[in-house]
Protein backbone atom coordinates (compact mmCIF):
# COMPACT_ATOMS: atom_id res chain seq x y z
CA UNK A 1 0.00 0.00 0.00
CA UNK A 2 1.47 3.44 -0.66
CA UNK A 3 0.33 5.94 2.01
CA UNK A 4 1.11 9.05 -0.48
CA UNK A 5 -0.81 8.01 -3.66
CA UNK A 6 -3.98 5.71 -1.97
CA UNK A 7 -2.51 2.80 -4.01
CA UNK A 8 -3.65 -0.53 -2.79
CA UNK A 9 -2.40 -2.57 -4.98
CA UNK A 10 0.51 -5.26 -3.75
CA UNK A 11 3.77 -6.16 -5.42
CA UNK A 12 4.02 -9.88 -5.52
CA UNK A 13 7.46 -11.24 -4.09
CA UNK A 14 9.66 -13.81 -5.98
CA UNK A 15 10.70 -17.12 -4.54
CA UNK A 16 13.78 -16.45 -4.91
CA UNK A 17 13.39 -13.20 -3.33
CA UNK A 18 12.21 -14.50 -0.23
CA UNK A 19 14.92 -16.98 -0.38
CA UNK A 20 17.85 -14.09 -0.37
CA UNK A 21 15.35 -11.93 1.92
CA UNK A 22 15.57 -14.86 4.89
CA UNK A 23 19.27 -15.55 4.00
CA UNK A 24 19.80 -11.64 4.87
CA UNK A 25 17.95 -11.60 8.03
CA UNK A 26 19.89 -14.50 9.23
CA UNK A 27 23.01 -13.05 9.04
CA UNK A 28 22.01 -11.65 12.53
CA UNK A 29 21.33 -15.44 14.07
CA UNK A 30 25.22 -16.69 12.24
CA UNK A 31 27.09 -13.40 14.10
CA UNK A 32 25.69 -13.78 17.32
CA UNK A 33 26.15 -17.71 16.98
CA UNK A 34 30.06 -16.75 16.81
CA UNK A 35 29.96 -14.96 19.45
CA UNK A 36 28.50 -17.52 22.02
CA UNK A 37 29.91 -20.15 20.47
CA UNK A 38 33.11 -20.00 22.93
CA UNK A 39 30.12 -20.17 25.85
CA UNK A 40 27.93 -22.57 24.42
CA UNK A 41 28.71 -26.92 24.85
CA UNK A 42 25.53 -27.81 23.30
CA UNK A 43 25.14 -26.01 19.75
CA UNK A 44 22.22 -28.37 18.30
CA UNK A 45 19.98 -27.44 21.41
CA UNK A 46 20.79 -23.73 20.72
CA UNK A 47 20.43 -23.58 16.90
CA UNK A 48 17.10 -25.40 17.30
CA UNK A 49 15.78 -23.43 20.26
CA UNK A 50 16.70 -20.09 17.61
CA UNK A 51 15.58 -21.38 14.47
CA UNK A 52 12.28 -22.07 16.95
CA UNK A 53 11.70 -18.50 18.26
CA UNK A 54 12.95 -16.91 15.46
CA UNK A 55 10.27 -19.19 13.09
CA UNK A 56 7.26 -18.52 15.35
CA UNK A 57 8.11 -14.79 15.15
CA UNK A 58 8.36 -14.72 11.48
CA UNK A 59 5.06 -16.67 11.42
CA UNK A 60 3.38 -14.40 14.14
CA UNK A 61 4.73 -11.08 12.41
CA UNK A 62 2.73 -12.93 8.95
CA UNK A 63 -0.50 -13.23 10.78
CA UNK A 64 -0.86 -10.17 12.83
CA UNK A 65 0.14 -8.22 9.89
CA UNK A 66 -2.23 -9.88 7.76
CA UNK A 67 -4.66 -9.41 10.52
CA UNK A 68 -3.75 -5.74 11.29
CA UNK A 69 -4.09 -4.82 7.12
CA UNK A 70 -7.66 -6.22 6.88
CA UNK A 71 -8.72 -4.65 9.71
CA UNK A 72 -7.18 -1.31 10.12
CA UNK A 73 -6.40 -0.77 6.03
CA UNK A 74 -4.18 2.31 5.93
CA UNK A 75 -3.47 2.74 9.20
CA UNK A 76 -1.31 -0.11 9.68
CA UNK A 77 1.40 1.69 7.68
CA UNK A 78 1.02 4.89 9.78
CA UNK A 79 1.31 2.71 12.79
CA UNK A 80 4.36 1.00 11.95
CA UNK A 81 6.15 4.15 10.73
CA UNK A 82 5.38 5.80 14.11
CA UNK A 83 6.86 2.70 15.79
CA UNK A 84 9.92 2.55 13.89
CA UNK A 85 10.64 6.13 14.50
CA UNK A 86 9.94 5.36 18.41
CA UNK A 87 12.12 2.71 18.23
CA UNK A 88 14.58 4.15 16.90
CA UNK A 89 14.73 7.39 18.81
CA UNK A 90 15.10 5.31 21.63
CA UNK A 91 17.83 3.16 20.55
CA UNK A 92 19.65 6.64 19.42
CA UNK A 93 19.14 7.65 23.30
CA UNK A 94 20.99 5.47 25.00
């Protein structure tokens, strides 16, 4: 949805997309599984607990914005911008 122009229409996303999407956001999970892995014996029980939470978040984030579009339409978007820009005023704060 652009907020600017009232467009509702949605850009479908490639396969392969999604596939170089997740491998980017799990760069995150592979530099902090460096890091403990000089405190961690057991690195199967850790991998599976993260691919776990990090999976059920990906799955809730699908649904409740799913959810959050049908129900609240444009507002979603103005919503998450304000959040971001909470967010990150915060994180610039400290």
């Amino acid at each position: 949805f652009d907020i600017l122009k009232k467009n509702s229409s949605f850009t479908s996303i490639s396969k392969l997309s999604l596939v170089f999407l997740a491998i980017l956001v799990s760069i995150d999970s592979f530099i902090t599984g460096i890091g403990l892995a000089t405190n961690i014996t057991n690195s199967l029980l850790v991998s599976f607990i993260f691919a776990l939470v990090s999976g059920s978040f990906t799955f809730l984030g699908l649904n409740l914005g799913s959810f959050a579009q049908k129900d609240l339409g444009t507002k979603t978007n103005y919503l998450g911008l304000t959040l971001l820009f909470i967010l990150s005023f915060v994180h610039l704060c400290k």
